[in-house]
Protein backbone atom coordinates (compact mmCIF):
# COMPACT_ATOMS: atom_id res chain seq x y z
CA UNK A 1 0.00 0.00 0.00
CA UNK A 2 1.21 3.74 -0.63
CA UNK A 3 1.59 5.74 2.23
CA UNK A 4 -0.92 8.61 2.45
CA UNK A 5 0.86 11.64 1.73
CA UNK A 6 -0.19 15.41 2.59
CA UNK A 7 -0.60 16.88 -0.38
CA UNK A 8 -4.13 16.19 -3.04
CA UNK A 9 -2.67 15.23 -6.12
CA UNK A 10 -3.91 18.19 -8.86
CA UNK A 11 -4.46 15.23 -11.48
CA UNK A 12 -6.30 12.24 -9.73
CA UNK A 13 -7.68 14.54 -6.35
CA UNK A 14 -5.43 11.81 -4.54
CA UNK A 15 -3.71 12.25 -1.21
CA UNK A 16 -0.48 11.26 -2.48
CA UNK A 17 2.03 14.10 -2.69
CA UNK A 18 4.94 14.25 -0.09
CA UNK A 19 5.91 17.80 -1.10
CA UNK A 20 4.23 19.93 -4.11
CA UNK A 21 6.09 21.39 -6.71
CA UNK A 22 8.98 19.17 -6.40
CA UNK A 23 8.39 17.45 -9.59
CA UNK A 24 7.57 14.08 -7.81
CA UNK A 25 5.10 11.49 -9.81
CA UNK A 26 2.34 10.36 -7.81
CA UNK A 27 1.97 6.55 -8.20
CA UNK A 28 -1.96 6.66 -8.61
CA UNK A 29 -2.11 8.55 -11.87
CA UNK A 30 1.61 9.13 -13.12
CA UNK A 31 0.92 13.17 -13.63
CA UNK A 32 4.56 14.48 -12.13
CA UNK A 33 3.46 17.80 -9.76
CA UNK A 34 5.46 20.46 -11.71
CA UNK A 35 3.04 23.45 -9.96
CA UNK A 36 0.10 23.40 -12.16
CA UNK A 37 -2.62 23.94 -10.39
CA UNK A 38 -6.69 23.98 -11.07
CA UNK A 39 -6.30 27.54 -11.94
CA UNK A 40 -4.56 26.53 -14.58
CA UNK A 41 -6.37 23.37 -16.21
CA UNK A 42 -5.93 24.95 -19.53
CA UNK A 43 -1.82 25.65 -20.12
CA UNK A 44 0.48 22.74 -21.01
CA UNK A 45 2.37 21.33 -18.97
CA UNK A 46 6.22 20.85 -19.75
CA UNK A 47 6.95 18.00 -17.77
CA UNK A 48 3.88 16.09 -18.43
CA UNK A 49 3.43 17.26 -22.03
CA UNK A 50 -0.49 17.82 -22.17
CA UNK A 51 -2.90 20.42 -20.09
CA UNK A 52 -4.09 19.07 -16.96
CA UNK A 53 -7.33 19.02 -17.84
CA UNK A 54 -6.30 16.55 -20.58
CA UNK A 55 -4.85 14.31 -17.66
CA UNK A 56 -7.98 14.72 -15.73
CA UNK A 57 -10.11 13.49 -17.82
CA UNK A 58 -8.04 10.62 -19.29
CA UNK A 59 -7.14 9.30 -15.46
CA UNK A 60 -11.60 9.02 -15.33
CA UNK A 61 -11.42 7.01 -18.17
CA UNK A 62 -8.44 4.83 -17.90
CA UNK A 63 -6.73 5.33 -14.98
CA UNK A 64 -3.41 7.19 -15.98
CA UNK A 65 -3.12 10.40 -17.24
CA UNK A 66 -2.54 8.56 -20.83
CA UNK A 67 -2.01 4.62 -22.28
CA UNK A 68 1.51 4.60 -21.71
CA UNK A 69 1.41 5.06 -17.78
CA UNK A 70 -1.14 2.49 -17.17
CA UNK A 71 1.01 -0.25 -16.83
CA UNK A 72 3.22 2.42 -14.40
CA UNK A 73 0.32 3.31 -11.75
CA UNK A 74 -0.93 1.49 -9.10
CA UNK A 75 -3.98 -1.07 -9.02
CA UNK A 76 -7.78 0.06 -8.20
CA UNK A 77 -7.17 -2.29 -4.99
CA UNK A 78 -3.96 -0.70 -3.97
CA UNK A 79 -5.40 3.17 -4.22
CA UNK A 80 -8.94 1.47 -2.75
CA UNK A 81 -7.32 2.72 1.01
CA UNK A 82 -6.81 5.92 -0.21
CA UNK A 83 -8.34 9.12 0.54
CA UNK A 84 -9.77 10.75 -2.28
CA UNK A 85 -11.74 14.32 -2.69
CA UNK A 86 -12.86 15.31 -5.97
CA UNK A 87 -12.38 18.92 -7.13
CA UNK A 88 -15.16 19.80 -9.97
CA UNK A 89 -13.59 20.38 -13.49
CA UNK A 90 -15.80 22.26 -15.39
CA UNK A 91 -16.31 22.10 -18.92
């Protein structure tokens, strides 16, 4: 099991994060915490190389923030334990 960070992950609303903004990947949804933030859904990210609201929605539909980190993340089981609060995205 992961242990519970501090810090909601700005991709998968995950408490994951041991320190924001230090470029660490969280292991629930691969998105690698460069600073964006919700404010920001809209502007590219350069370490992740797609908008966060790109990553959003992709981690709803397949659990990664795209096909290549699936196989990287961890299992529904292992982030079941989790704590989790969802931030609205709007549209």
């Amino acid at each position: 099991m992961i242990p519970e960070g501090r810090f909601q992950c700005v991709c998968c609303d995950y408490y994951t994060v041991v320190d924001r903004h230090s470029f660490e990947v969280c292991p629930v949804c691969y998105w690698e915490d460069d600073g964006s933030t919700m404010a920001r859904l809209d502007v590219e990210s350069r370490s992740n190389h797609m908008t966060l609201r790109d990553a959003r929605k992709s981690f709803e539909a397949i659990g990664a923030i795209d096909q290549s980190a699936v196989s990287l993340v961890v299992s529904a089981s292992e982030r079941a334990g989790l704590r989790r609060e969802l931030r609205a995205t709007y549209h």
